[in-house]
PDB file of N, CA and C in Angstrom:
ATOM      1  N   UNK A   1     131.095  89.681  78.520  1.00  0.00           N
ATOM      2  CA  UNK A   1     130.819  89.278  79.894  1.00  0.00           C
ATOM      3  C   UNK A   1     131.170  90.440  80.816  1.00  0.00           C
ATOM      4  N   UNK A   2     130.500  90.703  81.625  1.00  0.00           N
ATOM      5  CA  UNK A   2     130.447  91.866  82.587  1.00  0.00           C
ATOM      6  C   UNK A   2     131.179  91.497  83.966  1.00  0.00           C
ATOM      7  N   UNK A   3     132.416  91.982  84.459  1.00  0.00           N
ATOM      8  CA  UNK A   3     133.177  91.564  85.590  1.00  0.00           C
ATOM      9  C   UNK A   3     132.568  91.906  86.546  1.00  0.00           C
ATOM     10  N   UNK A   4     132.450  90.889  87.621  1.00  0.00           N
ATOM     11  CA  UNK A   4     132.144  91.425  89.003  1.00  0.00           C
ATOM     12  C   UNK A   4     132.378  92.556  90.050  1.00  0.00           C
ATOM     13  N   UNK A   5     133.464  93.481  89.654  1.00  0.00           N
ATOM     14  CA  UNK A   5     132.876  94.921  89.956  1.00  0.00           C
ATOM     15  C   UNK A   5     132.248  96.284  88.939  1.00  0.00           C
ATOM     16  N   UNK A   6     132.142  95.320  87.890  1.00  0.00           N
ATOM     17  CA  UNK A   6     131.379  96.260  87.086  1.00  0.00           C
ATOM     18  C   UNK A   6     129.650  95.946  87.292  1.00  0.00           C
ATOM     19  N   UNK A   7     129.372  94.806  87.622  1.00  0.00           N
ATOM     20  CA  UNK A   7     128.219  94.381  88.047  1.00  0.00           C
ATOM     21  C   UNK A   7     127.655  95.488  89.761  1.00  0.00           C
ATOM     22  N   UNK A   8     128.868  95.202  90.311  1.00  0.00           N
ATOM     23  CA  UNK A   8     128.505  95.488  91.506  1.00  0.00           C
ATOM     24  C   UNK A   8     128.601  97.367  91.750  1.00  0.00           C
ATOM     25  N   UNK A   9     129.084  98.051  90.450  1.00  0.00           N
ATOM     26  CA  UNK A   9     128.764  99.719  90.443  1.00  0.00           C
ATOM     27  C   UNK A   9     127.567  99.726  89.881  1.00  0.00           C
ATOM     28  N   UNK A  10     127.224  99.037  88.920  1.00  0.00           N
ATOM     29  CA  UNK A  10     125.618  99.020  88.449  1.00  0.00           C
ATOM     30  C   UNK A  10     124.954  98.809  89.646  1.00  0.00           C
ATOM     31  N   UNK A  11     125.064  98.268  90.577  1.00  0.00           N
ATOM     32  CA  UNK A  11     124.288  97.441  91.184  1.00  0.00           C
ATOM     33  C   UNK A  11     124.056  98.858  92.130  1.00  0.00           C
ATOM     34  N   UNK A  12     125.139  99.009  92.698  1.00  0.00           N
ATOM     35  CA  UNK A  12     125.587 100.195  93.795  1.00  0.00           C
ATOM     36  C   UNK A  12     124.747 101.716  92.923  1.00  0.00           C
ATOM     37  N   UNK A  13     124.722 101.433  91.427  1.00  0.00           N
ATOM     38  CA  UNK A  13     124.734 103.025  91.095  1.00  0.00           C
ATOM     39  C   UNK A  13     122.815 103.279  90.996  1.00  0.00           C
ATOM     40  N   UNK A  14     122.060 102.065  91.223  1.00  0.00           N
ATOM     41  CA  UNK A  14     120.665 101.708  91.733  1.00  0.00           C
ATOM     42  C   UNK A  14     120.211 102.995  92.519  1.00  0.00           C
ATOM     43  N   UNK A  15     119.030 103.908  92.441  1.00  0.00           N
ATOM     44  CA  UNK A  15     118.669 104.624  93.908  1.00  0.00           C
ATOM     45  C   UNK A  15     117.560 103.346  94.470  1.00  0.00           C
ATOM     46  N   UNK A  16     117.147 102.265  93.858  1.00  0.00           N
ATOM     47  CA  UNK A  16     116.328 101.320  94.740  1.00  0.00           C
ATOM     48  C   UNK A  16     116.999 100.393  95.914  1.00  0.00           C
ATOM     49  N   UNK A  17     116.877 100.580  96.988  1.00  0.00           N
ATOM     50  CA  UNK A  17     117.571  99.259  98.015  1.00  0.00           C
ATOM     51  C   UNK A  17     117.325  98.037  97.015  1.00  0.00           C
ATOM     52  N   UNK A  18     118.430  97.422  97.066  1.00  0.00           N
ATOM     53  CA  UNK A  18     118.928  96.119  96.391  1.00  0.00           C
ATOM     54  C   UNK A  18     119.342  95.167  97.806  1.00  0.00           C
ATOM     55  N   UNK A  19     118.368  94.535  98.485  1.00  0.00           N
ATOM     56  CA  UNK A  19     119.369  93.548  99.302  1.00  0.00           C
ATOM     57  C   UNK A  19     118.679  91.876  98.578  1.00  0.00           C
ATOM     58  N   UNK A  20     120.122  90.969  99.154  1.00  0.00           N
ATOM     59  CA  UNK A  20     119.821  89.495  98.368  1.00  0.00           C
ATOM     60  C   UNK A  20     120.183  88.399  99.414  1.00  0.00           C
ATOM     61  N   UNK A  21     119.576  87.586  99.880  1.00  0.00           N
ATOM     62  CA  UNK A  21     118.991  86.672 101.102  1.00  0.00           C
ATOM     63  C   UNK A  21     119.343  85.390 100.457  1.00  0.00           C
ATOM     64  N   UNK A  22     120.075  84.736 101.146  1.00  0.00           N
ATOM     65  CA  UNK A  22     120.517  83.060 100.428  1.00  0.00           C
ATOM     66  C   UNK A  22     119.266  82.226 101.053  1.00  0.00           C
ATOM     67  N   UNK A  23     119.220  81.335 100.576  1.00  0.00           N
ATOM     68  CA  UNK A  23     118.114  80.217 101.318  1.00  0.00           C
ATOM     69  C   UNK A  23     118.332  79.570 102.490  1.00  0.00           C
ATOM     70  N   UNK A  24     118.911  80.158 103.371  1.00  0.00           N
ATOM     71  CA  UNK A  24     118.798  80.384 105.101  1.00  0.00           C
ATOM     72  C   UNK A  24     118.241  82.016 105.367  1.00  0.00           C
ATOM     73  N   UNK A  25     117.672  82.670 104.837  1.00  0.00           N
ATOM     74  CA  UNK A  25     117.766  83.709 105.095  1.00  0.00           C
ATOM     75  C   UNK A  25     118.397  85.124 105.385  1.00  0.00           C
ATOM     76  N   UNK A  26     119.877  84.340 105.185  1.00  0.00           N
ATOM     77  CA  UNK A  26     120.887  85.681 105.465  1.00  0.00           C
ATOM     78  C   UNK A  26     121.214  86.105 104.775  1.00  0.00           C
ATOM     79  N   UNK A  27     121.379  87.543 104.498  1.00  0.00           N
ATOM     80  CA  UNK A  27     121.716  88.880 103.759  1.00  0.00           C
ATOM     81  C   UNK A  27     123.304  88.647 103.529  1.00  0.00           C
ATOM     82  N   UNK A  28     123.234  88.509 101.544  1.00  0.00           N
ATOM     83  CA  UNK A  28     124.833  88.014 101.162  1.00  0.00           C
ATOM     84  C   UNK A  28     125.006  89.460 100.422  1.00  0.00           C
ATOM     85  N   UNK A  29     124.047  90.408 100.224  1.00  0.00           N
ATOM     86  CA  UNK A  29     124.586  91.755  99.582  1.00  0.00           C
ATOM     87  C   UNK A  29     123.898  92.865  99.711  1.00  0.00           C
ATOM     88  N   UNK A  30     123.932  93.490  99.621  1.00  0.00           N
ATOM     89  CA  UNK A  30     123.111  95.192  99.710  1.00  0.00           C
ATOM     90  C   UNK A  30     123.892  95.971  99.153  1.00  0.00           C
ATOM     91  N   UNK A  31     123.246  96.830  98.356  1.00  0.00           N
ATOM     92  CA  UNK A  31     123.889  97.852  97.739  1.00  0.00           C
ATOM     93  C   UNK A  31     123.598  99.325  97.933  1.00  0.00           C
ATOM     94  N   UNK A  32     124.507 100.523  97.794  1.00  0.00           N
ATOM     95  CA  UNK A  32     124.808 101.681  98.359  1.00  0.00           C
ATOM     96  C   UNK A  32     123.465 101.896  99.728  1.00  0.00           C
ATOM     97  N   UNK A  33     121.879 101.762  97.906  1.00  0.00           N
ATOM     98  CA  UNK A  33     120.545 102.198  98.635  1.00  0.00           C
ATOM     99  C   UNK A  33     120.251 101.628  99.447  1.00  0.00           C
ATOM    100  N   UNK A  34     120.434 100.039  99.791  1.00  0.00           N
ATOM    101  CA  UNK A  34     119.908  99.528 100.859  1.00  0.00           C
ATOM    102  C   UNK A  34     120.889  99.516 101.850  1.00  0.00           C
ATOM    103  N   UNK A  35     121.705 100.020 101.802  1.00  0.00           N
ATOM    104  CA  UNK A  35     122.939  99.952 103.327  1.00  0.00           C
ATOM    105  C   UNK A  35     122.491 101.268 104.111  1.00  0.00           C
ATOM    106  N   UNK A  36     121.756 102.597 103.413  1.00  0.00           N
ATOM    107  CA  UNK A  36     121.514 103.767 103.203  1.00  0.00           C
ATOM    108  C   UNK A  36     119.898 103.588 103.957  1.00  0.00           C
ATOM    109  N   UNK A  37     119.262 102.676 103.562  1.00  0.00           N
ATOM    110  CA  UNK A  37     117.737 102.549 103.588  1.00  0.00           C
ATOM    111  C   UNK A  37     117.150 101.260 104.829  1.00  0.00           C
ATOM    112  N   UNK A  38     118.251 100.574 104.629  1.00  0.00           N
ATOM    113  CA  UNK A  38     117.651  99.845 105.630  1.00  0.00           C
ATOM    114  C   UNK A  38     118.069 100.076 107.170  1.00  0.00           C
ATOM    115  N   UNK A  39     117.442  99.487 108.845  1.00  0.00           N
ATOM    116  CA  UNK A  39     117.933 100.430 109.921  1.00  0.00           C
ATOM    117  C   UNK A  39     119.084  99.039 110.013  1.00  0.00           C
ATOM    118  N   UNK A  40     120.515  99.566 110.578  1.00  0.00           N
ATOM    119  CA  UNK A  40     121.099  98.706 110.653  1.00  0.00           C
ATOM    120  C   UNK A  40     122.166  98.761 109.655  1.00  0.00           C
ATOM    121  N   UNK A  41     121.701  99.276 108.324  1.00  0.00           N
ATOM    122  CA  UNK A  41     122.586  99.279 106.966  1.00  0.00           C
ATOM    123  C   UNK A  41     123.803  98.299 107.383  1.00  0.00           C
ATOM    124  N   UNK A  42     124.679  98.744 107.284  1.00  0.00           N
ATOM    125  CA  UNK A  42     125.865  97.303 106.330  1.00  0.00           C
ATOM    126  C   UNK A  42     125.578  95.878 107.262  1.00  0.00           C
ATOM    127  N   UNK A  43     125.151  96.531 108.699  1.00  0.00           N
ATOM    128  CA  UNK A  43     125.234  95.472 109.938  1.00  0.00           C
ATOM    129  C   UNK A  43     125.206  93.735 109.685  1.00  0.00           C
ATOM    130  N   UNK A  44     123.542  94.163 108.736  1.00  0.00           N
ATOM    131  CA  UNK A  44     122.353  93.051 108.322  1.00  0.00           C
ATOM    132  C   UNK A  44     123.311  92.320 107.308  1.00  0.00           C
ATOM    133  N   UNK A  45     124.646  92.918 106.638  1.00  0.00           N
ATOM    134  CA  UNK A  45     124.936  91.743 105.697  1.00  0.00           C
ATOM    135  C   UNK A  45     126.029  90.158 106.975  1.00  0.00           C
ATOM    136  N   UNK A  46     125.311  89.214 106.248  1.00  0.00           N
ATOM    137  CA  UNK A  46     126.335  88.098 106.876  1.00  0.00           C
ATOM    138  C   UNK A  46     125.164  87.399 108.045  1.00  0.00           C
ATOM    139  N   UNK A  47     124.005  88.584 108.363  1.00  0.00           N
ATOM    140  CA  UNK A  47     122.536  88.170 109.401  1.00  0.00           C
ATOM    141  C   UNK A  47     121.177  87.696 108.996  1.00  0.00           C
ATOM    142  N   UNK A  48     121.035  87.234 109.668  1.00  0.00           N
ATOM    143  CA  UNK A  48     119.409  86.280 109.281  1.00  0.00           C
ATOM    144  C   UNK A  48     118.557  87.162 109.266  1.00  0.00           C
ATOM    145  N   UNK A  49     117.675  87.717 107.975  1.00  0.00           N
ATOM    146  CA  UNK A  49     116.693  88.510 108.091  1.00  0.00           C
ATOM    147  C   UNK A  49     115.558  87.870 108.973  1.00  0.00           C
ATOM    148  N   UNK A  50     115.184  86.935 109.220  1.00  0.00           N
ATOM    149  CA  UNK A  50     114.256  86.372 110.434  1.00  0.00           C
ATOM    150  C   UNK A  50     114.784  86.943 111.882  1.00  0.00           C
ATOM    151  N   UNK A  51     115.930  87.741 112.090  1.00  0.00           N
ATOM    152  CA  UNK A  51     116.036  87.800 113.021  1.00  0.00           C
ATOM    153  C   UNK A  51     115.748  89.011 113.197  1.00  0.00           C
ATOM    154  N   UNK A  52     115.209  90.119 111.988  1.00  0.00           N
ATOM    155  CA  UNK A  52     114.724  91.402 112.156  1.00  0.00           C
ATOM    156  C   UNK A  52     113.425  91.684 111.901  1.00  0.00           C
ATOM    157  N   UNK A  53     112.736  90.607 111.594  1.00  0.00           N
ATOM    158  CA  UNK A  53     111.092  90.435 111.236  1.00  0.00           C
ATOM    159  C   UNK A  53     110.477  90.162 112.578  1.00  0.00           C
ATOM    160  N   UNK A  54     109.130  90.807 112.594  1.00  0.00           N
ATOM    161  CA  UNK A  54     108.778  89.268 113.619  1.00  0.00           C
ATOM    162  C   UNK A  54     107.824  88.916 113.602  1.00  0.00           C
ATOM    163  N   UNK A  55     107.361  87.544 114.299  1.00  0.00           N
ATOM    164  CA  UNK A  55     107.065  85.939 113.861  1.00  0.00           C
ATOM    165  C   UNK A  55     105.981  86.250 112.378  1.00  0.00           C
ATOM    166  N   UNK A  56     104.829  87.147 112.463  1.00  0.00           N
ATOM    167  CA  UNK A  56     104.056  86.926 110.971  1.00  0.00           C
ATOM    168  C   UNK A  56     105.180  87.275 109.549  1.00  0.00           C
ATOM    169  N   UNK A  57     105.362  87.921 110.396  1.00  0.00           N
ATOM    170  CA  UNK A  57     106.845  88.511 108.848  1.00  0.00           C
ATOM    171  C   UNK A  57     107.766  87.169 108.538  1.00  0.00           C
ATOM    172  N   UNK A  58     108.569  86.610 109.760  1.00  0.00           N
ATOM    173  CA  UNK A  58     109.029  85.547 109.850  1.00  0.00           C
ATOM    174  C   UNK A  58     108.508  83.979 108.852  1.00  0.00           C
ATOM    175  N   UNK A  59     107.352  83.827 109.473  1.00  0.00           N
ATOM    176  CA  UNK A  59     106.307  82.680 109.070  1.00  0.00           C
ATOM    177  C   UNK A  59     105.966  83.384 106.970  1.00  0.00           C
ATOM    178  N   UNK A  60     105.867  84.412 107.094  1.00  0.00           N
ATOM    179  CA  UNK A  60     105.964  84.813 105.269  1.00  0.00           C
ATOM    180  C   UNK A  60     106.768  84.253 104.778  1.00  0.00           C
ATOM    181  N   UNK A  61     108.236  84.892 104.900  1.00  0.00           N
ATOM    182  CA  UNK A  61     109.080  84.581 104.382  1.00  0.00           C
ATOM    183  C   UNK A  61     109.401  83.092 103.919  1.00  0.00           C
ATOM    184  N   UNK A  62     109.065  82.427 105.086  1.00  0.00           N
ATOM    185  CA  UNK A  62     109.520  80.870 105.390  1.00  0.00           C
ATOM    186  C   UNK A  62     108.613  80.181 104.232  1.00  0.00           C
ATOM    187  N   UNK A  63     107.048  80.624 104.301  1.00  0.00           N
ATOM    188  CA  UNK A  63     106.051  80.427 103.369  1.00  0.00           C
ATOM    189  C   UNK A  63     106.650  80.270 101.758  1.00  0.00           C
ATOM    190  N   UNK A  64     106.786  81.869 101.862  1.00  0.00           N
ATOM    191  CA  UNK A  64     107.451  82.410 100.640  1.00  0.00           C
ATOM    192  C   UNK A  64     108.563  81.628  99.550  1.00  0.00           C
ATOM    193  N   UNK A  65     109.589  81.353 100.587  1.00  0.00           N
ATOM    194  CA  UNK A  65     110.677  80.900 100.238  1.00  0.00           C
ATOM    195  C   UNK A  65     110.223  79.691  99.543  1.00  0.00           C
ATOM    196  N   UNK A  66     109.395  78.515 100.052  1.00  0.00           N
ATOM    197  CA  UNK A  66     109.196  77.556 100.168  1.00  0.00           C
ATOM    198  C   UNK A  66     108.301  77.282  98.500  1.00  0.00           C
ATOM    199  N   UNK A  67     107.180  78.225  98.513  1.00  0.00           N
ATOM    200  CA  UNK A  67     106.849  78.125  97.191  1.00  0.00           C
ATOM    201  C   UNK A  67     107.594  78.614  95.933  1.00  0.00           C
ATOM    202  N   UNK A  68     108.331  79.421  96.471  1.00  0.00           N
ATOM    203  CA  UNK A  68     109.499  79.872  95.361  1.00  0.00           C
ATOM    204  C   UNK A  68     110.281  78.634  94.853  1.00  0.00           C
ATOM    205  N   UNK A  69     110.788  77.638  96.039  1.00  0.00           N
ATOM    206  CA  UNK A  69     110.741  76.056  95.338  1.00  0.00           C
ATOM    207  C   UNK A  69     110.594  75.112  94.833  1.00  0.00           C
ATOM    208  N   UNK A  70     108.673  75.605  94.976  1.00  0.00           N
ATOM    209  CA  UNK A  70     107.878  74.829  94.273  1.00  0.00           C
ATOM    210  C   UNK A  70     107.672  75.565  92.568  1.00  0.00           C
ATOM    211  N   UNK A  71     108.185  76.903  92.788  1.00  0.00           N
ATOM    212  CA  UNK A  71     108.198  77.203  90.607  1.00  0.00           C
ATOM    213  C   UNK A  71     108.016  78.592  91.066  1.00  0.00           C
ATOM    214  N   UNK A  72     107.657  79.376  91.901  1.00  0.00           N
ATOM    215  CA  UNK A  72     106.918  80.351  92.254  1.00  0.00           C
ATOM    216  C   UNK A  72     108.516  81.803  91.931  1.00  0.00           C
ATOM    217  N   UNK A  73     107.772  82.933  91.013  1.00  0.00           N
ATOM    218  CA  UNK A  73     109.036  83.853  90.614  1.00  0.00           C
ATOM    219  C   UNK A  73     108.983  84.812  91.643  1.00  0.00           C
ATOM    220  N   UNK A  74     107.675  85.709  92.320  1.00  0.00           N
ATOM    221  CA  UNK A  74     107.452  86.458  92.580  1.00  0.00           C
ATOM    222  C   UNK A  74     106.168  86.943  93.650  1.00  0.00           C
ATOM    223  N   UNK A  75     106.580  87.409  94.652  1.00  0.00           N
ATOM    224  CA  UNK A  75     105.119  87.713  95.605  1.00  0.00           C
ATOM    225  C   UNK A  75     105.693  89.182  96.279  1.00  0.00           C
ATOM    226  N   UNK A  76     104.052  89.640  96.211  1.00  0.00           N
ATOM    227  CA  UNK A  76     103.829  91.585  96.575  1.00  0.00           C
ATOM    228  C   UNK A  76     103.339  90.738  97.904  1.00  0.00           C
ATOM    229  N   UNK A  77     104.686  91.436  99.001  1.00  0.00           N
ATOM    230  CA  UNK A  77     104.838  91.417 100.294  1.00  0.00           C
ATOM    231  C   UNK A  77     104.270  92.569 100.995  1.00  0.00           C
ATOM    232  N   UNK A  78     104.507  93.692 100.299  1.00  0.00           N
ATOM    233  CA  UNK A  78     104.027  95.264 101.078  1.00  0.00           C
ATOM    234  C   UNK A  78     103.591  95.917 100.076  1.00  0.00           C
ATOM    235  N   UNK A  79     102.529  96.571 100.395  1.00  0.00           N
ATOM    236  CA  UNK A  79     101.276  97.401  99.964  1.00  0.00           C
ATOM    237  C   UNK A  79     101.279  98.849 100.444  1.00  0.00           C
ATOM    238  N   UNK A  80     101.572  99.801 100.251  1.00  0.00           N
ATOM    239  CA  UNK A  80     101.035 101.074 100.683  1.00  0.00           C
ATOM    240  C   UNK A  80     100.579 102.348  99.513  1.00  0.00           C
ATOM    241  N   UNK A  81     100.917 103.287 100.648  1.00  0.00           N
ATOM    242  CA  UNK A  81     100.442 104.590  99.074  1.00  0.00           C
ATOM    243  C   UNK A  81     101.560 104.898  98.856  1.00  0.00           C
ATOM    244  N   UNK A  82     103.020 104.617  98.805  1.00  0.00           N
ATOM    245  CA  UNK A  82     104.286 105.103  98.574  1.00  0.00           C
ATOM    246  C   UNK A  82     105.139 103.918  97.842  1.00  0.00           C
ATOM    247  N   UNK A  83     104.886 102.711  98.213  1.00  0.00           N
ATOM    248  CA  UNK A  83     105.544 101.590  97.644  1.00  0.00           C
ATOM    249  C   UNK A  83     105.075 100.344  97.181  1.00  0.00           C
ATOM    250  N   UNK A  84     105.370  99.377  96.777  1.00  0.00           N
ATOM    251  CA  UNK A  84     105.144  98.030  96.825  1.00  0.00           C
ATOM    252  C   UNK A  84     106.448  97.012  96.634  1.00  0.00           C
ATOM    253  N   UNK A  85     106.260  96.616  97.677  1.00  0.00           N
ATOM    254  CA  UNK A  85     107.682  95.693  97.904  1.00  0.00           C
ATOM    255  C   UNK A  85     107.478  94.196  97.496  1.00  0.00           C
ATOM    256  N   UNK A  86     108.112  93.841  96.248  1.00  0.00           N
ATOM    257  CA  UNK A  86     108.275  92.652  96.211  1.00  0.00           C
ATOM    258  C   UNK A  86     109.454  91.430  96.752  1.00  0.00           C
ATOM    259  N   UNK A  87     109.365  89.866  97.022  1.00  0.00           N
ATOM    260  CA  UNK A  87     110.403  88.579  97.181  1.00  0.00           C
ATOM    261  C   UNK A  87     110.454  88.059  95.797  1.00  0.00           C
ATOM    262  N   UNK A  88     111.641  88.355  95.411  1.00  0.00           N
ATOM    263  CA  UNK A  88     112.074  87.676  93.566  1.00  0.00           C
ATOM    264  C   UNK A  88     112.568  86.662  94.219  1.00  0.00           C
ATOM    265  N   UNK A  89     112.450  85.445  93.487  1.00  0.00           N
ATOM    266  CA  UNK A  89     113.378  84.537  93.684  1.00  0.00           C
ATOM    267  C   UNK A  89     114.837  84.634  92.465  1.00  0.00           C
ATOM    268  N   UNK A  90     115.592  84.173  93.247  1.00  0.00           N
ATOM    269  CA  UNK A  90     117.318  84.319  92.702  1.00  0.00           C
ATOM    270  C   UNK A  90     117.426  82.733  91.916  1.00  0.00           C
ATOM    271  N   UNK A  91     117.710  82.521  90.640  1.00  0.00           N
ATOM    272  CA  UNK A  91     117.887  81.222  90.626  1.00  0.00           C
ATOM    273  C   UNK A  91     119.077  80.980  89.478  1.00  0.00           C
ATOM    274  N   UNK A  92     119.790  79.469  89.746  1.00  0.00           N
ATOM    275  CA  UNK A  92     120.837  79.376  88.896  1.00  0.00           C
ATOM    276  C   UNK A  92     120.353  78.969  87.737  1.00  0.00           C
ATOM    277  N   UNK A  93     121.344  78.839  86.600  1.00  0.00           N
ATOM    278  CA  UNK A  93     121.058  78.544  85.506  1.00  0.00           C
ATOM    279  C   UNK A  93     120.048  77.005  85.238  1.00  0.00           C
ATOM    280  N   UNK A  94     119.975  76.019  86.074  1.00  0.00           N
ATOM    281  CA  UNK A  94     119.345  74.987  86.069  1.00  0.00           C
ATOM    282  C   UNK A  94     117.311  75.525  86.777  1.00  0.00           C
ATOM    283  N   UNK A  95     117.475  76.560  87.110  1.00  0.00           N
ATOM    284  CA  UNK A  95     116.280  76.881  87.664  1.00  0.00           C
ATOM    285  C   UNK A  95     116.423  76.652  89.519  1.00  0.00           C
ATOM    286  N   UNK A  96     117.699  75.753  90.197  1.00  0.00           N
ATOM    287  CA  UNK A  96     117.384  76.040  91.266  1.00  0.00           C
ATOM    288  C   UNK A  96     117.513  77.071  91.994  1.00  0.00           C
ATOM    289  N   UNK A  97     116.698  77.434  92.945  1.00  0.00           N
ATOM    290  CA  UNK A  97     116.558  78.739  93.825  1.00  0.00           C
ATOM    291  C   UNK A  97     118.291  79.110  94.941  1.00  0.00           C
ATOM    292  N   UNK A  98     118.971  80.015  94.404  1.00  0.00           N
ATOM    293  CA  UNK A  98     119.835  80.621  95.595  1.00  0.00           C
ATOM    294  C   UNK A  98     119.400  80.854  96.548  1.00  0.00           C
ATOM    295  N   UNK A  99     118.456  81.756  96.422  1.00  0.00           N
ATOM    296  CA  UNK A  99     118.034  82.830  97.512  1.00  0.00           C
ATOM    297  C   UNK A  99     117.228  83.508  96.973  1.00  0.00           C
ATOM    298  N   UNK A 100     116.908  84.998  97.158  1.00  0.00           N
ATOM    299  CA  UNK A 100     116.151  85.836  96.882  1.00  0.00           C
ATOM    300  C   UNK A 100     116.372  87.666  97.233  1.00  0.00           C
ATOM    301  N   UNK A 101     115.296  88.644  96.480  1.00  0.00           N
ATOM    302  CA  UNK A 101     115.736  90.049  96.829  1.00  0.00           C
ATOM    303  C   UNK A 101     114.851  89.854  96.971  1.00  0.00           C
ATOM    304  N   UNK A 102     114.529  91.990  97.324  1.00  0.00           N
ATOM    305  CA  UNK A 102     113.438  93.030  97.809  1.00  0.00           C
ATOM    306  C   UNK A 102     113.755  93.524  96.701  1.00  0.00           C
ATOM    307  N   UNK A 103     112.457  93.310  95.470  1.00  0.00           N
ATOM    308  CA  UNK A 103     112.281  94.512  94.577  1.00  0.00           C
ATOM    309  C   UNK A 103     110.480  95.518  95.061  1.00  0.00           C
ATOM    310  N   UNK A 104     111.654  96.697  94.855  1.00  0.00           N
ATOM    311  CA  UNK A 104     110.807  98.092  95.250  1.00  0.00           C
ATOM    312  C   UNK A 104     110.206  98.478  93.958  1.00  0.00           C
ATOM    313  N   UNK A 105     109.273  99.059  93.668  1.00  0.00           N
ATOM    314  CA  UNK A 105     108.364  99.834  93.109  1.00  0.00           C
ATOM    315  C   UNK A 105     107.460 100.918  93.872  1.00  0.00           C
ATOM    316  N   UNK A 106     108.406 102.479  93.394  1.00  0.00           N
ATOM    317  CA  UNK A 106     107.962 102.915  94.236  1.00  0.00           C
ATOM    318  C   UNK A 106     106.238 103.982  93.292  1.00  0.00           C
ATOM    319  N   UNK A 107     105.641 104.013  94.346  1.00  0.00           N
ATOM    320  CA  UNK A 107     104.519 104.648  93.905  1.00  0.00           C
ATOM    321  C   UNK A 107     104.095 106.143  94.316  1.00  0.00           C
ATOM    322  N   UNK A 108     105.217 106.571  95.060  1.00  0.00           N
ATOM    323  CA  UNK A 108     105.768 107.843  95.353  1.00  0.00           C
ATOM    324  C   UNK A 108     107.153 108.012  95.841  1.00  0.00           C
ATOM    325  N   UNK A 109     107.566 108.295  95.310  1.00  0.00           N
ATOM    326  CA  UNK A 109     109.019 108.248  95.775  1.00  0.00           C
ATOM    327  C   UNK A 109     109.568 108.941  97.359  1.00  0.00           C
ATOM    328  N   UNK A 110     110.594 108.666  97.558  1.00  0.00           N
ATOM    329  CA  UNK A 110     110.602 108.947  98.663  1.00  0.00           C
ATOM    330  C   UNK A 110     111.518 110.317  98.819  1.00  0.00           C
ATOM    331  N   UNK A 111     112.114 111.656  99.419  1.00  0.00           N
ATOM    332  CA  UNK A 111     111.524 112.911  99.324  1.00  0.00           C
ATOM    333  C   UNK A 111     113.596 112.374  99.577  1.00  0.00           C
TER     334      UNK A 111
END
């Protein structure tokens, strides 16, 4: 079994932003890359990511979240020539939903 700060240097030793959103929307972790990557870094943990979107971004998420309830693992949120940002859903051992991340795939990395 892997202790919770050995989890959390893996997590930290990531170059992908790692942040994780409970099912209110607020940011319960970020690691090194995303404190580094996102504007705001450590600020956003403990804050409602709805409160840094706005309303179509907002109305996604809410979407998002919602089918992630209904069974749903995974949706490509952002599209470009450098990335693709996915919403994982987070779930406990019974299958219900915590919350959720931002997994990155990057398609050029960033410099």
């Amino acid at each position: 079994m892997v202790d919770r700060l050995t989890l959390l240097a893996i997590l930290d030793s990531l170059p992908d932003p790692i942040l994780v959103a409970d099912t209110d929307h607020v940011t319960r972790y970020m690691n090194r890359a995303a404190i580094d990557f996102y504007t705001g870094g450590a600020d956003l943990i403990s804050r409602s990511l709805l409160d840094c979107h706005n309303d179509q971004s907002q109305r996604e998420m809410v979407e998002i979240l919602a089918a992630m309830h209904a069974g749903e693992q995974e949706r490509l949120i952002t599209l470009t020539d450098e990335k693709r940002v996915y919403m994982r859903a987070v779930r406990d051992p019974d299958g219900k939903v915590l919350g959720y991340y931002e997994r990155y795939e990057w398609l050029k990395k960033p410099a």
